[in-house]
C-alpha atoms as a PDB file:
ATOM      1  CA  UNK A   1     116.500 111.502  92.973  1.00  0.00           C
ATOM      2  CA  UNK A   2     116.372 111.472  96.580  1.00  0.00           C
ATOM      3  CA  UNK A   3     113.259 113.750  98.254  1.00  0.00           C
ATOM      4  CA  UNK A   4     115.113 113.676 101.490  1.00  0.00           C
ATOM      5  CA  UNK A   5     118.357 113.561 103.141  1.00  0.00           C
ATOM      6  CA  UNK A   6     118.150 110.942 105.678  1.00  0.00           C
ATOM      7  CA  UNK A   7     120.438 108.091 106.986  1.00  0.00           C
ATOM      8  CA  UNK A   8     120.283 105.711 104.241  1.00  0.00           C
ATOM      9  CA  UNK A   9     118.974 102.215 105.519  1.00  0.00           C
ATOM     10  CA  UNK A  10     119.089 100.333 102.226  1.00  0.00           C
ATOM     11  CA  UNK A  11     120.523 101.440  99.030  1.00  0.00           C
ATOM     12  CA  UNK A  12     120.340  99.764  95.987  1.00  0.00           C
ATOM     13  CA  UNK A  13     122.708 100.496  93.060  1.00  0.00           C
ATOM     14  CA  UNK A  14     122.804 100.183  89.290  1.00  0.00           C
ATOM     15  CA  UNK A  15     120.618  96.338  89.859  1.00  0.00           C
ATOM     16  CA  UNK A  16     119.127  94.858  87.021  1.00  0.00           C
ATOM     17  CA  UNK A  17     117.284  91.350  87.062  1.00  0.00           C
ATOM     18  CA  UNK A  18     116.885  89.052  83.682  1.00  0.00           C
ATOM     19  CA  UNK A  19     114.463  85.676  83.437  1.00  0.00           C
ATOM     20  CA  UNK A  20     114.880  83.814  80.377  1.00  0.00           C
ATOM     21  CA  UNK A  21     116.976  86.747  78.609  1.00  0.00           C
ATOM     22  CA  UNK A  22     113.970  89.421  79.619  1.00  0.00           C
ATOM     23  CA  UNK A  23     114.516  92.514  81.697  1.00  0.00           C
ATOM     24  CA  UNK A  24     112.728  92.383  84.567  1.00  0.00           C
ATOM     25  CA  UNK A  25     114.168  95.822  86.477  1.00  0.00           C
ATOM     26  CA  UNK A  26     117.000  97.225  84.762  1.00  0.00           C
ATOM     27  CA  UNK A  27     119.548  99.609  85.736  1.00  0.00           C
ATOM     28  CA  UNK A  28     117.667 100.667  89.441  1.00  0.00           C
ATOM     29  CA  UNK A  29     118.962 103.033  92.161  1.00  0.00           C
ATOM     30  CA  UNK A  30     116.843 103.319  94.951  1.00  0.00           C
ATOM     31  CA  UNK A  31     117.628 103.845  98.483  1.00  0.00           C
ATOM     32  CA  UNK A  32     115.338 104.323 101.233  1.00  0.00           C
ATOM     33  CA  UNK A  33     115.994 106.438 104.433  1.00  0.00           C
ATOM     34  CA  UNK A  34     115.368 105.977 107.753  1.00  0.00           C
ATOM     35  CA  UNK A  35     111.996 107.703 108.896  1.00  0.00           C
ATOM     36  CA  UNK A  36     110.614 106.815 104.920  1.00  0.00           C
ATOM     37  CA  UNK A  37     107.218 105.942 104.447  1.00  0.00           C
ATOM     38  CA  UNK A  38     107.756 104.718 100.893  1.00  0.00           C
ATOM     39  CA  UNK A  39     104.765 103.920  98.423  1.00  0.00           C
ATOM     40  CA  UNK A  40     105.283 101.970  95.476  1.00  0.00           C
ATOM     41  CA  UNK A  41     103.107 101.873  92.580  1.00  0.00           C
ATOM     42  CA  UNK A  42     103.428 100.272  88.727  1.00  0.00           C
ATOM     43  CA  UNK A  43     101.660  98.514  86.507  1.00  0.00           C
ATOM     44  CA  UNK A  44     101.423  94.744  86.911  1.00  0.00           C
ATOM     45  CA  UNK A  45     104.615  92.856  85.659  1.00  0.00           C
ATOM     46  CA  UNK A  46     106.671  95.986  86.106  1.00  0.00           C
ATOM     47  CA  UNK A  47     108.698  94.570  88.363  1.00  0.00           C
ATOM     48  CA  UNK A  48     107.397  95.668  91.976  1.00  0.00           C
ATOM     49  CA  UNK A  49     107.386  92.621  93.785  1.00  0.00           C
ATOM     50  CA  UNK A  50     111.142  91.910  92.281  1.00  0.00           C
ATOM     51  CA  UNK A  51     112.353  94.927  94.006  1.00  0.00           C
ATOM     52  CA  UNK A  52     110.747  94.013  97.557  1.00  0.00           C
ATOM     53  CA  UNK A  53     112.109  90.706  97.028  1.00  0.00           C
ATOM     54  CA  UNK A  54     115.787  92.170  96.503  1.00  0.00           C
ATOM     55  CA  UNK A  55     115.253  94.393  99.573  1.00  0.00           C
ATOM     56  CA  UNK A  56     114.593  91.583 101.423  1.00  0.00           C
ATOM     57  CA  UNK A  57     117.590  89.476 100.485  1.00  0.00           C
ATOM     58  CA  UNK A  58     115.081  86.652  98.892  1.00  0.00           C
ATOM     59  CA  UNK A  59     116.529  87.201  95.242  1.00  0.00           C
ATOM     60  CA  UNK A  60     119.689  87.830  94.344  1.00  0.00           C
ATOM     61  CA  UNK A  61     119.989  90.895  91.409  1.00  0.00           C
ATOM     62  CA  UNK A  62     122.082  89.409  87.909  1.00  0.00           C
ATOM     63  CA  UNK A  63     123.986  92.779  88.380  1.00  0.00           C
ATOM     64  CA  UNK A  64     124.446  95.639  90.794  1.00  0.00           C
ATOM     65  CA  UNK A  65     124.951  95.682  94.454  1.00  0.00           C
ATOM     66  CA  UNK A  66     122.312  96.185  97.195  1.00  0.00           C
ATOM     67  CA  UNK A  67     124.247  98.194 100.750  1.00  0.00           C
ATOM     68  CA  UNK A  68     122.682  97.941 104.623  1.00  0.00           C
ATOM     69  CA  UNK A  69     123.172  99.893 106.971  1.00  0.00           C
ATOM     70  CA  UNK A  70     123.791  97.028 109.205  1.00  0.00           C
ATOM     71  CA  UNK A  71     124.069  93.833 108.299  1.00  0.00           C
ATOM     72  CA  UNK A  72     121.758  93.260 111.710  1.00  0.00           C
ATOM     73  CA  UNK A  73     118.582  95.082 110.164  1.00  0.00           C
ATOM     74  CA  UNK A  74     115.055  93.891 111.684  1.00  0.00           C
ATOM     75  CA  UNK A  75     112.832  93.871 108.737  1.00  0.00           C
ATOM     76  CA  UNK A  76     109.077  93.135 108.919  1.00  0.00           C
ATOM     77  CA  UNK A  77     107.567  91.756 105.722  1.00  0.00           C
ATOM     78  CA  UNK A  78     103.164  91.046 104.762  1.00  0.00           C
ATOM     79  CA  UNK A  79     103.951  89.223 102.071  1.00  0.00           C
ATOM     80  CA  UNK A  80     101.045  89.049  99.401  1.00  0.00           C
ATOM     81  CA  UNK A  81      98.591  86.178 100.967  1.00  0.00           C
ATOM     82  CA  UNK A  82      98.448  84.383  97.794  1.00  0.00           C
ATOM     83  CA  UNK A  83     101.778  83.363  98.667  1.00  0.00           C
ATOM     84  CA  UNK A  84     100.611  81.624 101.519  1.00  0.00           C
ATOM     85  CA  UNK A  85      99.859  77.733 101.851  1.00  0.00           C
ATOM     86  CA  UNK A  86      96.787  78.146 103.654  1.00  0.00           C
ATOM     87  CA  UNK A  87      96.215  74.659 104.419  1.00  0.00           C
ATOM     88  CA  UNK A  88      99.441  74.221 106.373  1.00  0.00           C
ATOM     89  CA  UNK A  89      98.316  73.037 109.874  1.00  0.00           C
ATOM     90  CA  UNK A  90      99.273  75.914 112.064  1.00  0.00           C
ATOM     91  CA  UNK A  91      96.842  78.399 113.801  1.00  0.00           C
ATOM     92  CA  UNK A  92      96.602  82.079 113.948  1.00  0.00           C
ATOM     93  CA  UNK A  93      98.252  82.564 117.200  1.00  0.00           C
ATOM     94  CA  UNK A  94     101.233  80.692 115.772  1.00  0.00           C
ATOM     95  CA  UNK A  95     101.090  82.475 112.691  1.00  0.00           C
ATOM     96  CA  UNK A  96     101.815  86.127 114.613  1.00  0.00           C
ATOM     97  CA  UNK A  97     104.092  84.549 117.501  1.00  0.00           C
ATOM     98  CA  UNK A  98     106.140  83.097 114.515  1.00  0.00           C
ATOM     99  CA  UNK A  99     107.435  86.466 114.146  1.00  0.00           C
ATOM    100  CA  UNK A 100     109.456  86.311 117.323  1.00  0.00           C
ATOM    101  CA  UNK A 101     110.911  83.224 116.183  1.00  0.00           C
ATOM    102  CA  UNK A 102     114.590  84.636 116.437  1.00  0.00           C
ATOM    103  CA  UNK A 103     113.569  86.956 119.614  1.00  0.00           C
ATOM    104  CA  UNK A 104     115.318  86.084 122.780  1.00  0.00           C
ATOM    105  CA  UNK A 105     111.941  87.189 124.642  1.00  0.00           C
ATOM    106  CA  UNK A 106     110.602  84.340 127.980  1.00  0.00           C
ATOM    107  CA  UNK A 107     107.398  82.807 127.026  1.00  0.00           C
ATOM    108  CA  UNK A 108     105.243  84.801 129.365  1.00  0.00           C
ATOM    109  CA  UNK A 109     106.473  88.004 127.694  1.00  0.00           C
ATOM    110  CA  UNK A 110     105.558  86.334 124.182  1.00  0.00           C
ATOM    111  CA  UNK A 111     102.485  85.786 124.880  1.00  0.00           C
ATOM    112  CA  UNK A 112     101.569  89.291 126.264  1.00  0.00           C
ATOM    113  CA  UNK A 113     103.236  90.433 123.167  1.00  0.00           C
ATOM    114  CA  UNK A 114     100.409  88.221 120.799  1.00  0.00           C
ATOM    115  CA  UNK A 115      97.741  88.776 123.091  1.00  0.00           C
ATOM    116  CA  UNK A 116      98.661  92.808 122.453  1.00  0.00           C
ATOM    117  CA  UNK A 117      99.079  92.092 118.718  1.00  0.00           C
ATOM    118  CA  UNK A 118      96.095  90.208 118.020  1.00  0.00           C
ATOM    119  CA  UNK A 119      93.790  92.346 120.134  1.00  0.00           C
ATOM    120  CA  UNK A 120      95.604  95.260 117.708  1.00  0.00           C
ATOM    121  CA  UNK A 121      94.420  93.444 114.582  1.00  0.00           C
ATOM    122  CA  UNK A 122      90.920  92.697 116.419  1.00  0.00           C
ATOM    123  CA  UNK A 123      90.920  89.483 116.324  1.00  0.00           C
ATOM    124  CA  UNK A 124      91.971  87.771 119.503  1.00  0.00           C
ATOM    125  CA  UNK A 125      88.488  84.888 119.630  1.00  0.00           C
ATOM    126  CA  UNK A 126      90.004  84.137 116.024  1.00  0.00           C
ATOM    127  CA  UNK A 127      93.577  83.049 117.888  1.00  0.00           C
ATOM    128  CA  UNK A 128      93.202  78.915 118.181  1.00  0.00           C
ATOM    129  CA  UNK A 129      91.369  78.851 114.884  1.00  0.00           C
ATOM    130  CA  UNK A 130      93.348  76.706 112.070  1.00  0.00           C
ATOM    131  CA  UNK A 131      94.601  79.348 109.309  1.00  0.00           C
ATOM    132  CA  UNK A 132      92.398  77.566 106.842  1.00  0.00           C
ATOM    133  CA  UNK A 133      89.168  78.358 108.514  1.00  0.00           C
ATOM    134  CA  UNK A 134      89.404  82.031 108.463  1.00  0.00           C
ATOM    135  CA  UNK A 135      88.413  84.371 105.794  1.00  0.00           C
ATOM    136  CA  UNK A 136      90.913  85.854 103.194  1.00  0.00           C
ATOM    137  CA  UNK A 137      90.669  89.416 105.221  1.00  0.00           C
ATOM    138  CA  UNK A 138      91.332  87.574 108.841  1.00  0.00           C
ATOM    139  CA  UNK A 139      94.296  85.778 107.164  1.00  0.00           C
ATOM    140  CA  UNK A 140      96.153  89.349 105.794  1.00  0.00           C
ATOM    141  CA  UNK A 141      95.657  90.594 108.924  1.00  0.00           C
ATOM    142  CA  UNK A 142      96.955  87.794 111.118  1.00  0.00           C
ATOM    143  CA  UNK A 143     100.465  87.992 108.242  1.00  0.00           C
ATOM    144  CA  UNK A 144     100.357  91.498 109.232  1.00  0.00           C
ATOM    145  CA  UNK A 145     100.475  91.021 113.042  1.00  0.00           C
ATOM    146  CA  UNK A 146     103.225  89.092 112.399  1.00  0.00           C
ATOM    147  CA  UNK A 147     105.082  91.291 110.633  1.00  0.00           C
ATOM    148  CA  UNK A 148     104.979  93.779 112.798  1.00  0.00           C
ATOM    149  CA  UNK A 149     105.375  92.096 116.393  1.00  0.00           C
ATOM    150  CA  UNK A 150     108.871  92.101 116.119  1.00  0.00           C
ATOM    151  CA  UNK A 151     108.479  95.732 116.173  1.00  0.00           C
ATOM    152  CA  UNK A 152     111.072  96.086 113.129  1.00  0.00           C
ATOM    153  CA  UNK A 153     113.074  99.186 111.977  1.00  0.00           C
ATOM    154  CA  UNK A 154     112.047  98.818 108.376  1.00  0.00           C
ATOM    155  CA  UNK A 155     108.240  97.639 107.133  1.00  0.00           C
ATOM    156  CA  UNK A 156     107.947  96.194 104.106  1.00  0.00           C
ATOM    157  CA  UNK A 157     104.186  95.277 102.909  1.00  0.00           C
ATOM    158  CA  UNK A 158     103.675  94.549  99.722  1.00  0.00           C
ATOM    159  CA  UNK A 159      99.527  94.479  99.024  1.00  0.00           C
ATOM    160  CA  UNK A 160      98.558  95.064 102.716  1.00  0.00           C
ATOM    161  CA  UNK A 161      95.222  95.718 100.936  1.00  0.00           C
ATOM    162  CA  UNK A 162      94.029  92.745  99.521  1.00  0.00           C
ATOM    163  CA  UNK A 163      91.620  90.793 101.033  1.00  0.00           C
ATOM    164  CA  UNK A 164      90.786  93.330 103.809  1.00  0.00           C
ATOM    165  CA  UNK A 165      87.167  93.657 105.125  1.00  0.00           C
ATOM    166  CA  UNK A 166      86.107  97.373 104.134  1.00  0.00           C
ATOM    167  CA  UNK A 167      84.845  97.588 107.775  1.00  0.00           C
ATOM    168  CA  UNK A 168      88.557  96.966 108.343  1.00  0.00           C
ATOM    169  CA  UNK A 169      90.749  99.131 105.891  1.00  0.00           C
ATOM    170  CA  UNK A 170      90.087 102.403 108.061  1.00  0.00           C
ATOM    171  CA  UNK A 171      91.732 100.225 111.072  1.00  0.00           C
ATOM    172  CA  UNK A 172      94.650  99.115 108.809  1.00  0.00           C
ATOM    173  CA  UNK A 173      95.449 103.224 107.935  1.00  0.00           C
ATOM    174  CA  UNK A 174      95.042 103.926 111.456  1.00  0.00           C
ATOM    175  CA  UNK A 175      97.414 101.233 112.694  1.00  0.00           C
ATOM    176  CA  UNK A 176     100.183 101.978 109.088  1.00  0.00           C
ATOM    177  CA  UNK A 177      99.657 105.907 110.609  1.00  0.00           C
ATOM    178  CA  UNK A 178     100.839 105.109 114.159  1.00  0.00           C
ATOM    179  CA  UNK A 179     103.769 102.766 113.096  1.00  0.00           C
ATOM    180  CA  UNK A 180     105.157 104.929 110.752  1.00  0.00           C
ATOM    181  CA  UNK A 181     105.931 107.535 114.037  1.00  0.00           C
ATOM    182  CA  UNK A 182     108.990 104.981 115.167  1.00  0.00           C
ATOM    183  CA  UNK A 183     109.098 102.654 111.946  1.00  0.00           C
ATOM    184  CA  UNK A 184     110.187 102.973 108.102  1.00  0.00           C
ATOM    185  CA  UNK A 185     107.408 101.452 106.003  1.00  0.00           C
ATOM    186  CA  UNK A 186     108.139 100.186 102.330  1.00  0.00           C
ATOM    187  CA  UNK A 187     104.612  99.587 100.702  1.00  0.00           C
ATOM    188  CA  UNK A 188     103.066  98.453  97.770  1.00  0.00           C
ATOM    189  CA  UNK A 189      99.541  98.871  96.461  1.00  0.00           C
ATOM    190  CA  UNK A 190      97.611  99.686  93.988  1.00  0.00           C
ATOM    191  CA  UNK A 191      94.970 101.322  95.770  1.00  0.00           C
ATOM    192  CA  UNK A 192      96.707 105.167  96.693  1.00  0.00           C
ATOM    193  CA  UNK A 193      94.815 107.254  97.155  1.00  0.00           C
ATOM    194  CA  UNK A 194      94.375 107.372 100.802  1.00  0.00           C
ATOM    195  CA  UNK A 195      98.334 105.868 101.317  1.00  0.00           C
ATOM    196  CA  UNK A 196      99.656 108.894  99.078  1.00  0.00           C
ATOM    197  CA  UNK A 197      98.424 111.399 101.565  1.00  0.00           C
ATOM    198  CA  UNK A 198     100.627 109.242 104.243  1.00  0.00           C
ATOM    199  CA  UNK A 199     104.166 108.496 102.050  1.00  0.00           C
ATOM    200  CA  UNK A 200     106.516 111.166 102.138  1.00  0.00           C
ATOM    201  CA  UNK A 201     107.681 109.286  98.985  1.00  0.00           C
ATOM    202  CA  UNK A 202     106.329 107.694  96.570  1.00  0.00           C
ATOM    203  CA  UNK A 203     108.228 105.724  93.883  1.00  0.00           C
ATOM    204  CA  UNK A 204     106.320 104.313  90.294  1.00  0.00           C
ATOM    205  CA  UNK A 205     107.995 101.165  89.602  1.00  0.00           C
ATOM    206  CA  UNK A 206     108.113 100.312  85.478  1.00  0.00           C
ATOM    207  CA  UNK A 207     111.291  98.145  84.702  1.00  0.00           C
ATOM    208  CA  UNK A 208     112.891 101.041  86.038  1.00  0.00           C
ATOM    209  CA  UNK A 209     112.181 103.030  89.396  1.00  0.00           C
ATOM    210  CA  UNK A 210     111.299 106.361  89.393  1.00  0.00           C
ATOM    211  CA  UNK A 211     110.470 108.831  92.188  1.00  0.00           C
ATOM    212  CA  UNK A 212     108.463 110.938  92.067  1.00  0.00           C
ATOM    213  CA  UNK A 213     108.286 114.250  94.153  1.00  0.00           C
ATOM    214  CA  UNK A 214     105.262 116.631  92.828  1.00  0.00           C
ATOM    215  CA  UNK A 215     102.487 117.446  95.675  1.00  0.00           C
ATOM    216  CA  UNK A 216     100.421 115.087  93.797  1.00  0.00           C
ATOM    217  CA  UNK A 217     102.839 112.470  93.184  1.00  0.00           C
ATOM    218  CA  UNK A 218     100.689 109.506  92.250  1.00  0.00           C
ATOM    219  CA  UNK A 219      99.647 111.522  88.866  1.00  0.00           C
ATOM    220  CA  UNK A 220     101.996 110.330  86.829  1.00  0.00           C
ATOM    221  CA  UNK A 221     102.181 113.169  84.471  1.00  0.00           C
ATOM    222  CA  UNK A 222     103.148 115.477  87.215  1.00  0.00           C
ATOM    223  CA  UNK A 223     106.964 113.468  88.313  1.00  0.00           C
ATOM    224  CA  UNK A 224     108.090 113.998  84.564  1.00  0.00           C
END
């Protein structure tokens, strides 16, 4: 079930994953539209970071067939940070101008664009600083500055949340709030209370996928 009737951006259709002859996701149609702030929720080893990792073209379904919009789609992706070496020799500024890797932009205009992102994530006196000298919380936030300078047409975060200073969460809402004006956001977290009140859907991911569309739609018993 679809709560809106948007251009579809990504649709997946009847995909089902198996490792070592278990289901991981079986039988899933999702699709997300363009405008969607998407929130995706599920107990652990339900199969949520499977599905970003489909809509991302990083894992290939055993069955079903996954449809862009164009083949040319700009997607941003935070990966989780444990996924992250963070001993690789490369320094924060790198690590948010490595998202315009496959931009076309001059140098100068580069670097006003990761002077603009990292004063956006507040940390520009962090920028020369090997990755493996800053905390967790700077880290997450220097994966999500690059994600986002790119200025993508689909966001996909998966655990923006993890690792973030407190002081800092209210700044990550703010800056999720603003982006999701010009930019379809995919995210997944297990914190929702606060992100529920900004999805305008909000799919529970359990083998399956299923959305949910009740005013309250992270209570389970209420999408039924």
């Amino acid at each position: 079930m679809n709560c809106q009737n948007k251009e579809t951006l990504i649709s997946l259709n009847g995909i089902s994953v198996s490792w070592n002859e278990q289901a991981v996701l079986s039988d899933v149609n999702f699709a997300i539209a363009k405008g969607d702030f998407v929130a995706i929720t599920g107990p652990n080893g339900g199969g949520k970071t499977t599905l970003i990792r489909i809509i991302l073209k990083l894992l290939k379904p055993s069955s079903g067939t996954v449809t862009y919009s164009n083949d040319k789609l700009k997607i941003g992706y935070l990966p989780q940070k444990n996924m992250i070496d963070s001993h690789f020799p490369i320094t924060l500024r790198e690590v948010v101008e490595s998202g315009l890797l496959s931009s076309k932009l001059s140098k100068e205009e580069v670097g006003r664009k990761v002077d603009t992102i990292l004063d956006l994530i507040q940390l520009t006196e962090h920028a020369s600083k090997p990755i493996g000298t800053l905390s967790g919380g700077q880290l997450q936030r220097g994966l999500l500055g690059r994600a986002i300078i790119s200025e993508p047409e689909i966001l996909v975060l998966d655990e923006p949340l993890s690792y973030i200073d407190k002081h800092f969460e209210a700044r990550i809402y703010e800056i999720l709030n603003d982006l999701s004006q010009k930019t379809t956001i995919v995210l997944v977290s297990h914190e929702m209370t606060t992100i529920s009140a900004m999805a305008n859907r909000h799919f529970i991911v359990d083998k399956n996928v299923h959305e949910c569309c009740a005013a309250h739609h992270y209570v389970k018993s209420e999408c039924e």
